[in-house]
N, C-alpha and C. Protein backbone atom coordinates (compact mmCIF):
# COMPACT_ATOMS: atom_id res chain seq x y z
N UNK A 1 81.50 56.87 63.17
CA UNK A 1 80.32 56.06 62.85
C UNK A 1 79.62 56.65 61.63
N UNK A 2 79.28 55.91 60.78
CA UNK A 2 78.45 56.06 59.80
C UNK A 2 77.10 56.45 59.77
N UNK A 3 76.80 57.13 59.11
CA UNK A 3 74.98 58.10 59.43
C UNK A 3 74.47 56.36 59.20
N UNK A 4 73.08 56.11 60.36
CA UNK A 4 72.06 55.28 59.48
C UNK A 4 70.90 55.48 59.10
N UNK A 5 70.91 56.97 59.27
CA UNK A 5 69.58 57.59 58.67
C UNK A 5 70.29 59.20 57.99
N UNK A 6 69.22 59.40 56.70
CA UNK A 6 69.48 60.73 56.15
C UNK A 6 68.68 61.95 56.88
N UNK A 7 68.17 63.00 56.91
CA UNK A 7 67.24 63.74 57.09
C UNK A 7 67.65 64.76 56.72
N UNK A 8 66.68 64.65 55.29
CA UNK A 8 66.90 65.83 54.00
C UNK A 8 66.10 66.54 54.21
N UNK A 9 66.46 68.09 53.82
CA UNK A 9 65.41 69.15 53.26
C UNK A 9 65.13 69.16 52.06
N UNK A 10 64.12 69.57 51.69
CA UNK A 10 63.56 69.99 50.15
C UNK A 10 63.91 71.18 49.72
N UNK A 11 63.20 72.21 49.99
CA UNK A 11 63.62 73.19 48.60
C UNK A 11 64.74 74.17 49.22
N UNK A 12 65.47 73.70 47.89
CA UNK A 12 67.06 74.23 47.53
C UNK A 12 67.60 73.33 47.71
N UNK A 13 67.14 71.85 48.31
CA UNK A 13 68.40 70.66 48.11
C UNK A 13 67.68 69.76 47.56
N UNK A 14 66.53 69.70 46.94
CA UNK A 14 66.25 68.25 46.26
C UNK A 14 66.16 68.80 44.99
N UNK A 15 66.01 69.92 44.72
CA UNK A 15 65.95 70.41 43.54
C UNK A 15 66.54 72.12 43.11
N UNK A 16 66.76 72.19 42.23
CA UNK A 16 67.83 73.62 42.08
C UNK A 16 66.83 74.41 42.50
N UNK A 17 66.96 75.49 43.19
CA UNK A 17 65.80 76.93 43.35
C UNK A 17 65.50 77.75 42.24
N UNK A 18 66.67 78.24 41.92
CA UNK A 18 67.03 79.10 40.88
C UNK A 18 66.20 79.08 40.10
N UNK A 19 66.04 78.16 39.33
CA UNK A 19 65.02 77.67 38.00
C UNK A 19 63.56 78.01 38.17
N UNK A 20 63.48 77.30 39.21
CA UNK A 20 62.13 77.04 39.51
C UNK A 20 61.85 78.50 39.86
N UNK A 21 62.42 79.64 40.76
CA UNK A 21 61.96 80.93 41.34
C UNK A 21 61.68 81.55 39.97
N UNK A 22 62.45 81.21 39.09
CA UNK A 22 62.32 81.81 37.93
C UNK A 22 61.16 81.80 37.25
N UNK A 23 60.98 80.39 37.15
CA UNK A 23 59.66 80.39 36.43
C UNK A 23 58.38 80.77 37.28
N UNK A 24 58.62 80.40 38.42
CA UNK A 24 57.00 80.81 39.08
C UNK A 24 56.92 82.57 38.76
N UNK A 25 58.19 83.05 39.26
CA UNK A 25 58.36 84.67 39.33
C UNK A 25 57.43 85.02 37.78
N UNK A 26 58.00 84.44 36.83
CA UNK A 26 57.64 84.88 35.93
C UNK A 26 55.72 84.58 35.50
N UNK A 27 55.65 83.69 36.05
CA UNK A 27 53.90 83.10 36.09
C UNK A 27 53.32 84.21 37.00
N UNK A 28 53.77 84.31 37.98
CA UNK A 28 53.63 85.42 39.04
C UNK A 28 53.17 86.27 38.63
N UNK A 29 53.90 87.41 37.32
CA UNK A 29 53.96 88.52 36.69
C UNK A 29 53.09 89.00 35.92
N UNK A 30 53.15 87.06 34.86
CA UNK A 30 51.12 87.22 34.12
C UNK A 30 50.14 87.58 34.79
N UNK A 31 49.98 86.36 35.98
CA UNK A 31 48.85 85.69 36.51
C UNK A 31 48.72 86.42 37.90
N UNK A 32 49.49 86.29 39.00
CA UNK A 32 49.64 86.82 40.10
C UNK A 32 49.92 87.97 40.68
N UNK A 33 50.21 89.09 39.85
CA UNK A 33 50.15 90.57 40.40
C UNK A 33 49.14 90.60 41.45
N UNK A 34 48.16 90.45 41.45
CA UNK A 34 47.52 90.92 42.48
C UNK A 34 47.71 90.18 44.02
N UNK A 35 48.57 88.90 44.03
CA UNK A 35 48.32 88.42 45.42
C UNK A 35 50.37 88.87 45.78
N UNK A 36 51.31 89.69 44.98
CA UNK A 36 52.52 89.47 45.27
C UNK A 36 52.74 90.33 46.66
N UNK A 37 51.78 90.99 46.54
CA UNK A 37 52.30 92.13 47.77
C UNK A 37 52.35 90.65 49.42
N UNK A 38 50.95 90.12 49.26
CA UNK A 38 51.10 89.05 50.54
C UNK A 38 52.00 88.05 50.44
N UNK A 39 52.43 87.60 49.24
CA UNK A 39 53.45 86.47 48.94
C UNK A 39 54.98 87.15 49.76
N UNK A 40 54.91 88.38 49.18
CA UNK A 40 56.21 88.44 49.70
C UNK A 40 56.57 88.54 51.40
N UNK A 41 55.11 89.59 51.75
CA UNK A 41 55.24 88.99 53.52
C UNK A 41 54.89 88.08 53.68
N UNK A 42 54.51 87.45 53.44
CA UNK A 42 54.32 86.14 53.80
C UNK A 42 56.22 85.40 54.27
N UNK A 43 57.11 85.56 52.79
CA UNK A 43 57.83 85.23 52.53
C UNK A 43 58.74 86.00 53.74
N UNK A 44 58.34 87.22 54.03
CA UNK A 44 59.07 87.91 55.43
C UNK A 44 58.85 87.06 56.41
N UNK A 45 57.83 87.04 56.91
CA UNK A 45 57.44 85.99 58.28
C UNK A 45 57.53 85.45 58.54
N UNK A 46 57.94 84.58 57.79
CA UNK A 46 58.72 83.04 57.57
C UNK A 46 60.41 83.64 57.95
N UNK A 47 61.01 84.28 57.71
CA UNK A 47 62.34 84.43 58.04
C UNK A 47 62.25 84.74 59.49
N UNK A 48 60.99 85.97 59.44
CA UNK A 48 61.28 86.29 61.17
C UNK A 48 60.96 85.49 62.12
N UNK A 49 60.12 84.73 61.93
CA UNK A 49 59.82 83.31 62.60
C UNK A 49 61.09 82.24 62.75
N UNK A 50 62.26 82.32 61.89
CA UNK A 50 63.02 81.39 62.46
C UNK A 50 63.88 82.27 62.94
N UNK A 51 64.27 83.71 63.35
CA UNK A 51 64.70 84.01 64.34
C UNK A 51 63.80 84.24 65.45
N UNK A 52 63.05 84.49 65.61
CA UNK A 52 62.16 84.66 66.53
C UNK A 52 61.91 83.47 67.62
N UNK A 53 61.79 82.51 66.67
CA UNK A 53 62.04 80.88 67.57
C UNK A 53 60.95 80.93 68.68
N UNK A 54 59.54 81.13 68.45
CA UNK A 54 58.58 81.26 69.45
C UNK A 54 57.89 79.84 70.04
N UNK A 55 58.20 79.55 71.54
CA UNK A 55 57.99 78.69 71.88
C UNK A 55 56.29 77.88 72.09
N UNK A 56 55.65 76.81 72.09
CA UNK A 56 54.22 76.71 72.36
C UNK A 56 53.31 76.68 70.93
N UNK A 57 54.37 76.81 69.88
CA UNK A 57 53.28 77.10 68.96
C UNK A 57 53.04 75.63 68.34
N UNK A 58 52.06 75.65 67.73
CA UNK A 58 51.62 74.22 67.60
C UNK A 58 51.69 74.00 66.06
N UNK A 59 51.52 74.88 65.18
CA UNK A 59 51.69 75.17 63.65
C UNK A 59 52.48 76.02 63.46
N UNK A 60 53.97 75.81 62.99
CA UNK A 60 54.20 77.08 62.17
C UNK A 60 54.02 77.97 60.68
N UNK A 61 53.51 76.81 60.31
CA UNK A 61 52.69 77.15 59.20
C UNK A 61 51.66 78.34 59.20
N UNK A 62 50.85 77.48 60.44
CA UNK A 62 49.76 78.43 60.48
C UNK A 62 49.87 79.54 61.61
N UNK A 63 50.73 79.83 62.06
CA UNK A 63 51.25 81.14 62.99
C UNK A 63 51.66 81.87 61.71
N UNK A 64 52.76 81.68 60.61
CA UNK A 64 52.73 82.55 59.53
C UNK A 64 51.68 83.00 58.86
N UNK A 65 50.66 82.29 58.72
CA UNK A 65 50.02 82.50 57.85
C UNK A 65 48.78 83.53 58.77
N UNK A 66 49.05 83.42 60.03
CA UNK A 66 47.90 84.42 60.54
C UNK A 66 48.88 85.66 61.04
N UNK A 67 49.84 85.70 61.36
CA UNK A 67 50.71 86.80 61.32
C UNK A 67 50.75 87.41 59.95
N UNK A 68 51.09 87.08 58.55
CA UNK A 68 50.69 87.58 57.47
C UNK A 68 49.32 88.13 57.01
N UNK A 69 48.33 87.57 57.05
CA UNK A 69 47.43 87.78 57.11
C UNK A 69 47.04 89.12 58.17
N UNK A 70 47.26 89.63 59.09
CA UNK A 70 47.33 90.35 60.35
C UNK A 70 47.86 91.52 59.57
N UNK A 71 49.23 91.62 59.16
CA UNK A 71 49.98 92.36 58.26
C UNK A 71 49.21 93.06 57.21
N UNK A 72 48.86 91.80 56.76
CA UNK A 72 48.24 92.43 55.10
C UNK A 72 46.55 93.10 54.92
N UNK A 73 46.32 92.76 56.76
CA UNK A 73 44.83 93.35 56.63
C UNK A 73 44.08 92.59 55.71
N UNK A 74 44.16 90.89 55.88
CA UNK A 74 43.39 90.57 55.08
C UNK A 74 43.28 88.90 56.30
N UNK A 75 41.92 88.39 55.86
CA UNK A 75 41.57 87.15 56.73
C UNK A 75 42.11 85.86 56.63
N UNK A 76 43.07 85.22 57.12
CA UNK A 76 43.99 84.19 57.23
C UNK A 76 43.33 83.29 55.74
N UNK A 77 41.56 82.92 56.04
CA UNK A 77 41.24 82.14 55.13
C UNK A 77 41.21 82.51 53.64
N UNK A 78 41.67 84.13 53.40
CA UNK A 78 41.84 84.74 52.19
C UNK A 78 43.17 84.54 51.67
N UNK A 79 44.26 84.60 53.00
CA UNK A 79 45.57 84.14 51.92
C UNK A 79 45.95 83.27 51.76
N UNK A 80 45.46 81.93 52.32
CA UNK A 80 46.25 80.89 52.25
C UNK A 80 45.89 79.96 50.94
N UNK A 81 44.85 80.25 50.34
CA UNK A 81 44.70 79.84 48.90
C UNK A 81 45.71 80.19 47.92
N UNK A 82 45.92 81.47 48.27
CA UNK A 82 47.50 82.21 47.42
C UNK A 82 48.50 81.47 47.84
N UNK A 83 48.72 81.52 49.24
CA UNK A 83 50.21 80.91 49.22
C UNK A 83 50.24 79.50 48.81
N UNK A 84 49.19 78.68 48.75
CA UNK A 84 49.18 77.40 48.97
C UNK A 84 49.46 77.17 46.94
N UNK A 85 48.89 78.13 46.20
CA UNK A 85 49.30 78.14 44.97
C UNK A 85 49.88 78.37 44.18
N UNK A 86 50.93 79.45 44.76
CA UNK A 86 52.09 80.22 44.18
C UNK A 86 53.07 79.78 44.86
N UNK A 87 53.17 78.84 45.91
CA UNK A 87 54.73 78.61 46.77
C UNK A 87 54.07 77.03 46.72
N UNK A 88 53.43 76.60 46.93
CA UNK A 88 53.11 74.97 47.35
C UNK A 88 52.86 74.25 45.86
N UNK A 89 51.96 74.82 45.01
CA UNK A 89 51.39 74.15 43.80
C UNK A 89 51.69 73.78 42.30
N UNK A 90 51.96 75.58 42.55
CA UNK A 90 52.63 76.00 40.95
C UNK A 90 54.10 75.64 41.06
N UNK A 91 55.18 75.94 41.84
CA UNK A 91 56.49 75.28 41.76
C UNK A 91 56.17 73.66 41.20
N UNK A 92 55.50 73.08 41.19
CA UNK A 92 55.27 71.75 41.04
C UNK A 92 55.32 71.65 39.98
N UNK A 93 54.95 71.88 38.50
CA UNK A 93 55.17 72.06 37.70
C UNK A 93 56.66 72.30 36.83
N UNK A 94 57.68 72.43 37.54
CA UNK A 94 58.69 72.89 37.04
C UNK A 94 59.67 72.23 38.30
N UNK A 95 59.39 71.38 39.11
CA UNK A 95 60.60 70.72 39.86
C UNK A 95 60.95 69.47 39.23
N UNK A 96 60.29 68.61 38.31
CA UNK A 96 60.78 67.90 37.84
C UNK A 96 62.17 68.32 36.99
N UNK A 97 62.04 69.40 36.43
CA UNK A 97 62.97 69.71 35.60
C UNK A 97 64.33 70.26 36.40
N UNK A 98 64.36 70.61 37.50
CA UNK A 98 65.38 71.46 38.37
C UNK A 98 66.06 70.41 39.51
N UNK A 99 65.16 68.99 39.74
CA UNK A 99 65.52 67.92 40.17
C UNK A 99 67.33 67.81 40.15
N UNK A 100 67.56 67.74 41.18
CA UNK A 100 69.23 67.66 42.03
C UNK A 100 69.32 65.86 41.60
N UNK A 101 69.31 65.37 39.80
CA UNK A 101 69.83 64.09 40.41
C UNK A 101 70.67 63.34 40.86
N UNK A 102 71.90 64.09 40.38
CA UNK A 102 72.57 63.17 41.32
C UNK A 102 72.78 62.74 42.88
N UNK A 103 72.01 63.91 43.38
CA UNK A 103 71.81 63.73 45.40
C UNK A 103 70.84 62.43 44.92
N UNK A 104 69.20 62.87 44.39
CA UNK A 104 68.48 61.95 43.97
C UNK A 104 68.99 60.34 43.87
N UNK A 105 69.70 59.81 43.24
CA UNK A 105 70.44 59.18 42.94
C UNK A 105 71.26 58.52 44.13
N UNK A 106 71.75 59.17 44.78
CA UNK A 106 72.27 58.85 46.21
C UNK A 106 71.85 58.45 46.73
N UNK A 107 70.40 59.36 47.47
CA UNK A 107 69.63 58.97 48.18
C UNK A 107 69.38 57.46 48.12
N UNK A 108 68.77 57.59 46.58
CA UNK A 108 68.09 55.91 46.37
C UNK A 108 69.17 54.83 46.97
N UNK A 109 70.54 54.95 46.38
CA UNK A 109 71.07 53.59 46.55
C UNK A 109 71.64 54.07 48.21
N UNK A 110 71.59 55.11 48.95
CA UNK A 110 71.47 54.34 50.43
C UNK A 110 70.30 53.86 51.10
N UNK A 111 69.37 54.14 50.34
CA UNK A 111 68.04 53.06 50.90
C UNK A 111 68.34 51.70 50.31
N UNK A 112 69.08 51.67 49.33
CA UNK A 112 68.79 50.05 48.84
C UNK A 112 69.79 49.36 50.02
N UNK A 113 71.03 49.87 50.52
CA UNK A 113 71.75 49.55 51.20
C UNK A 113 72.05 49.52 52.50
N UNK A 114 70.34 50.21 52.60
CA UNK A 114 69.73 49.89 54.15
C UNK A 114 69.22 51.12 55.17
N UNK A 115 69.76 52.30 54.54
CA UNK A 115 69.68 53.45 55.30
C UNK A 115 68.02 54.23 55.53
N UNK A 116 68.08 54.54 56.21
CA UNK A 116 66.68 55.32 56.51
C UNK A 116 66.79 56.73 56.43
N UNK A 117 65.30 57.17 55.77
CA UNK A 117 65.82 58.68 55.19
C UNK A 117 64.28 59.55 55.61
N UNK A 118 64.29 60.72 55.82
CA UNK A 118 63.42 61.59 56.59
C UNK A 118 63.17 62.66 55.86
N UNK A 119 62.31 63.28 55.23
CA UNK A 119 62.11 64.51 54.69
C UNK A 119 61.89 65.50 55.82
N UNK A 120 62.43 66.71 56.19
CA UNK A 120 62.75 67.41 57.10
C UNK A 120 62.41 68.79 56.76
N UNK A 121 61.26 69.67 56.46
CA UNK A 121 60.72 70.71 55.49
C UNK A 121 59.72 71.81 56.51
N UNK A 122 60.44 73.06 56.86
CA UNK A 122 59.52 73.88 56.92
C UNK A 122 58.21 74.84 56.30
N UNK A 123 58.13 73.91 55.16
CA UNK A 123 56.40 74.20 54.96
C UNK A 123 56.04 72.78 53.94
N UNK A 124 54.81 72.96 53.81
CA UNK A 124 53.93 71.60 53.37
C UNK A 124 54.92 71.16 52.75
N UNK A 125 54.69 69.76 52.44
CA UNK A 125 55.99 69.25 51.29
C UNK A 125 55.70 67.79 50.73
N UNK A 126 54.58 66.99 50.68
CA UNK A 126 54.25 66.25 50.22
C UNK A 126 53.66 66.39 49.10
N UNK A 127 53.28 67.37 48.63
CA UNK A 127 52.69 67.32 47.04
C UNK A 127 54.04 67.93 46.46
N UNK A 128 55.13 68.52 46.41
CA UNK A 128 56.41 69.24 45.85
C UNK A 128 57.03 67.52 46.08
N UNK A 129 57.58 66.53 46.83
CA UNK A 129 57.20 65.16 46.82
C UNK A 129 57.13 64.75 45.32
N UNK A 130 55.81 64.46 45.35
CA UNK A 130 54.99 63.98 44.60
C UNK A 130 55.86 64.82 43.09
N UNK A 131 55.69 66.03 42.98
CA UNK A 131 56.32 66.70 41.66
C UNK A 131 57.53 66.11 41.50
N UNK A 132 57.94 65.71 42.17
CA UNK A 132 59.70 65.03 42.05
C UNK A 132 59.94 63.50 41.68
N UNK A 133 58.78 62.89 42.19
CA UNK A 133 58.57 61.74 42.34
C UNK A 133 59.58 61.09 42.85
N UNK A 134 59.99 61.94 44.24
CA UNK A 134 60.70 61.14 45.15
C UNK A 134 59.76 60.82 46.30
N UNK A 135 58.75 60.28 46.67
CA UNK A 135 57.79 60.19 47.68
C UNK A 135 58.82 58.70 48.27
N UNK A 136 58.77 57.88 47.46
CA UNK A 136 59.34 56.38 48.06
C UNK A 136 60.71 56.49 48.27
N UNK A 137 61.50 57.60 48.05
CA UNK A 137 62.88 58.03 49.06
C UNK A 137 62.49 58.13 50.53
N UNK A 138 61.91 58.10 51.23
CA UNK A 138 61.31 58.44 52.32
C UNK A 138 60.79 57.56 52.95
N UNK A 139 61.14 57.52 54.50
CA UNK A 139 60.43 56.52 55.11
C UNK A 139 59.56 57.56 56.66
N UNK A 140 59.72 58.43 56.73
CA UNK A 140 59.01 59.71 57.24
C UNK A 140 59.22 60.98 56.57
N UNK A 141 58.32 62.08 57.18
CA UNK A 141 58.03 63.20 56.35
C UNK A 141 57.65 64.04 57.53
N UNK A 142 58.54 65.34 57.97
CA UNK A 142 58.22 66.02 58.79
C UNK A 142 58.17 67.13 57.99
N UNK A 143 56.38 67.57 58.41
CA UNK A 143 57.07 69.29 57.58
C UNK A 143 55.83 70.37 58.18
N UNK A 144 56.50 71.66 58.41
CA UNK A 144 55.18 72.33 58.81
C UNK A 144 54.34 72.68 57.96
N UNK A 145 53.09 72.92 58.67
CA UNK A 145 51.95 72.55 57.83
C UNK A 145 51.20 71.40 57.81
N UNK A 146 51.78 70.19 58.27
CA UNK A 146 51.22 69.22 57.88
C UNK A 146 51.01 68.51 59.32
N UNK A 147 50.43 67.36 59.58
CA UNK A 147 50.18 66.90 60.57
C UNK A 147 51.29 66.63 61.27
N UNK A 148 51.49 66.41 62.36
CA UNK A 148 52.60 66.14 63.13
C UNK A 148 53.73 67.00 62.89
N UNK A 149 53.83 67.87 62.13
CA UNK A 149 55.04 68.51 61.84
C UNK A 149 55.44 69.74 63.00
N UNK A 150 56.65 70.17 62.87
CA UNK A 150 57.50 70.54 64.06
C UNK A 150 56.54 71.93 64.33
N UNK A 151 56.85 72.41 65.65
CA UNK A 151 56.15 73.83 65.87
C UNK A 151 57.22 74.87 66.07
N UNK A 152 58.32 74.53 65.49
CA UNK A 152 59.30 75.52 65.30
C UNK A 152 59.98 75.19 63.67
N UNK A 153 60.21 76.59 62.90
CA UNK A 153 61.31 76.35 62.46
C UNK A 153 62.74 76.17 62.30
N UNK A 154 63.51 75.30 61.32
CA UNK A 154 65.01 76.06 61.51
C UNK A 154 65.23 76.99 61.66
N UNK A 155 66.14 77.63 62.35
CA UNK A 155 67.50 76.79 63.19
C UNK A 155 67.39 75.63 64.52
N UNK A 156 65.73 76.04 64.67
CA UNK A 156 65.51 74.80 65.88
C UNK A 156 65.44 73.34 65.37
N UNK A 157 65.79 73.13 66.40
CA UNK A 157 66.24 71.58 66.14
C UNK A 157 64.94 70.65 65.85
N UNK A 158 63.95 71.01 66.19
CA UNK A 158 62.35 70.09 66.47
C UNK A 158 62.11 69.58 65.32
N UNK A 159 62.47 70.10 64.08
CA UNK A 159 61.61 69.19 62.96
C UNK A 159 62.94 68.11 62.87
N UNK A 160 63.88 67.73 63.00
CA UNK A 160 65.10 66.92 63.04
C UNK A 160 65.00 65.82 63.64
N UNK A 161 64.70 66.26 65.51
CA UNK A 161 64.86 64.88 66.24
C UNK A 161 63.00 64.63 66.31
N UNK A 162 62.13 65.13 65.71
CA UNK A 162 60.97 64.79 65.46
C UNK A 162 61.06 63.39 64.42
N UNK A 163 61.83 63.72 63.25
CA UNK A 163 62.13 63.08 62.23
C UNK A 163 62.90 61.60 62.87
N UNK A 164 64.03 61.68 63.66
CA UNK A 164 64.74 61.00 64.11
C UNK A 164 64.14 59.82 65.13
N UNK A 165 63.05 60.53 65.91
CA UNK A 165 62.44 59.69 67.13
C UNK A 165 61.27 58.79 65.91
N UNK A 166 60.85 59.04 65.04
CA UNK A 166 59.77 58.58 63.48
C UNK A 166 60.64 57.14 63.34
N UNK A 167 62.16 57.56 63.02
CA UNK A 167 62.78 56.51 62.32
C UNK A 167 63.59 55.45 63.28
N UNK A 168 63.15 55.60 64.55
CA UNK A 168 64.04 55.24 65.66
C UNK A 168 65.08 55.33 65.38
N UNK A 169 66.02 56.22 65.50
CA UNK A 169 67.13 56.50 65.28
C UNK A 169 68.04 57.42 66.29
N UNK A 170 69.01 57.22 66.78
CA UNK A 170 69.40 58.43 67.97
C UNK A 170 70.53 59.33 66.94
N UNK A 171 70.09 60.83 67.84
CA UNK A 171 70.34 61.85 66.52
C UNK A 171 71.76 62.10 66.55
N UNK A 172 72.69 60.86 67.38
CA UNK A 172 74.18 60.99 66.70
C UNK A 172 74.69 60.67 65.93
N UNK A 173 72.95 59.04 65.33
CA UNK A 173 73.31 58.36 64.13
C UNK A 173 72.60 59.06 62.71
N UNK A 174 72.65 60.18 62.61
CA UNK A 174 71.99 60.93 61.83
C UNK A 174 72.88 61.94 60.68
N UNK A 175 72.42 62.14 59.19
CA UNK A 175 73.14 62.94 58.91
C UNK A 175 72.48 63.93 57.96
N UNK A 176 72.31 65.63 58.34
CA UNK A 176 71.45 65.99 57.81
C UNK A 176 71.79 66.88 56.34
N UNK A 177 71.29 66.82 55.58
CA UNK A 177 71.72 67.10 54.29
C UNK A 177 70.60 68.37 54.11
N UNK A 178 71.20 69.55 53.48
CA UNK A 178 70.76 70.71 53.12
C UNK A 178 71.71 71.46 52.56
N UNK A 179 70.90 72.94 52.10
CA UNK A 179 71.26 73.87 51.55
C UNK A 179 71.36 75.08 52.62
N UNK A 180 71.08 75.33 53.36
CA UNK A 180 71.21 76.09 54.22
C UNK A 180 72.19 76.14 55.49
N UNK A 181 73.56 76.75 56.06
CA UNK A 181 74.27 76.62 56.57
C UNK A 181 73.61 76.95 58.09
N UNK A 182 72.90 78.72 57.80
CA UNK A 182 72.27 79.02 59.09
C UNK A 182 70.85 78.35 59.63
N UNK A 183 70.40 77.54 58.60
CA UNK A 183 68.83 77.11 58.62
C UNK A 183 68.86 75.30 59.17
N UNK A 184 69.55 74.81 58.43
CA UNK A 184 70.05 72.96 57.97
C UNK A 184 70.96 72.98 59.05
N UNK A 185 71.66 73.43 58.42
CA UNK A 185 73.29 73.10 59.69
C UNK A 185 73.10 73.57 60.90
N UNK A 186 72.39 74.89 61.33
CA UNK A 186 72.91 75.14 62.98
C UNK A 186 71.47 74.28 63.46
N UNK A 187 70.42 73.80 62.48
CA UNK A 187 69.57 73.08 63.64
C UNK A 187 70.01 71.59 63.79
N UNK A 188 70.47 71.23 62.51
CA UNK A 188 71.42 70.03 62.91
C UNK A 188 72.53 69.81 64.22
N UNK A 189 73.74 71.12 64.06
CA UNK A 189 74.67 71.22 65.36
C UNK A 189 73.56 71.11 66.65
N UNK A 190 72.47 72.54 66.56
CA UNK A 190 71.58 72.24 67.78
C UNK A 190 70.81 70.81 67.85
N UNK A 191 70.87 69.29 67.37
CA UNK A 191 70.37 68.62 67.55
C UNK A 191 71.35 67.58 68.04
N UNK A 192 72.73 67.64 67.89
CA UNK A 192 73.44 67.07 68.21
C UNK A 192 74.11 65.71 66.68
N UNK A 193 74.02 66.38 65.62
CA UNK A 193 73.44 65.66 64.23
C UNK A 193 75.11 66.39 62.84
N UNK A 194 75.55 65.55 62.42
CA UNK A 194 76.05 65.62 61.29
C UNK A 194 75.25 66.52 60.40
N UNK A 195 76.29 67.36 59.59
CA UNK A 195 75.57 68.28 58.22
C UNK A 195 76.56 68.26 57.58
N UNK A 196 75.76 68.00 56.34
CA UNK A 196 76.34 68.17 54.99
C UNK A 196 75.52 69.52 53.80
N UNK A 197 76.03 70.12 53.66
CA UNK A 197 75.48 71.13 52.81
C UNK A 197 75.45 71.05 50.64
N UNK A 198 74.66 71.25 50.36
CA UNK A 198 74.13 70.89 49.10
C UNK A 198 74.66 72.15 48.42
């Protein structure tokens, strides 16, 4: 059977990483010395959080961001201006240019041809969206951080058939597209869901 819905991740499959790490890294270096030490745990906690796989939580966004914060000896409402500008804001600037079009491209003409497609993103992802100006690829948007978004990350399956139950869709008719084998793919297998890797 043929997927009739997509459910894509964003960064590293809608647009190259590489580029983009580059340039923020390097904005980072001017501008941001002083917040890199929390960026980068931050950037830890987020990994240990998707092994960790902690059940009950209602944000994983914001469980990182107060576990980091905790870490860095500094008050949740102090770092999240940083992260929200050096990982959420400033990449924005430079994804147009790193834009994956030919997936891009795909995407579009299986919506013209009927398919339903899901943005599937463990952290905010509607303004990185917006930088791409793929917002109207999309007919839901699951991402943590944001309202309704999953309280686990990949490898769990929750932001997937969250996405899936959005588009009424049952998650055998699903096919999830990413860059990540251990992140994309095993929460896809754990959802019962097709993967394709970018």
């Amino acid at each position: 059977m043929s997927a009739r819905a997509w459910l894509v991740d964003l960064d590293g499959t809608l647009y190259h990483a590489l580029p983009v790490k580059l340039a923020v890294a390097a904005e980072l270096a001017l501008f941001g010395r002083a917040v890199v030490h929390e960026l980068r745990a931050f950037r830890r906690e987020h990994e240990r959080l998707r092994v960790e796989q902690p059940d009950g939580v209602g944000d994983a966004f914001a469980l990182q961001l107060e576990r980091t914060a905790r870490a860095c000896g500094v008050p949740p409402a102090a770092l999240e201006p940083a992260v929200r500008e050096w990982m959420l804001e400033r990449p924005g600037r430079w994804l147009a240019l790193a834009r994956r079009r030919r997936l891009l491209a795909e995407l579009a003409q299986f919506r013209r041809a009927g398919g339903l497609a899901a943005l599937v993103s463990d952290y905010p992802a509607r303004a990185k969206l917006r930088a791409l100006g793929a917002e109207a690829l999309f007919d839901a948007v699951v991402a943590a951080g944001e309202p309704g978004g999953p309280g686990r990350l990949k490898p769990a399956p929750d932001g997937l058939l969250l996405a899936a139950a959005k588009l009424g869709v049952a998650p055998s008719a699903c096919l999830v597209i990413g860059d990540r084998d251990d992140a994309d793919g095993e929460a896809a297998r754990r959802a019962g869901m097709a993967f394709r890797r970018v």
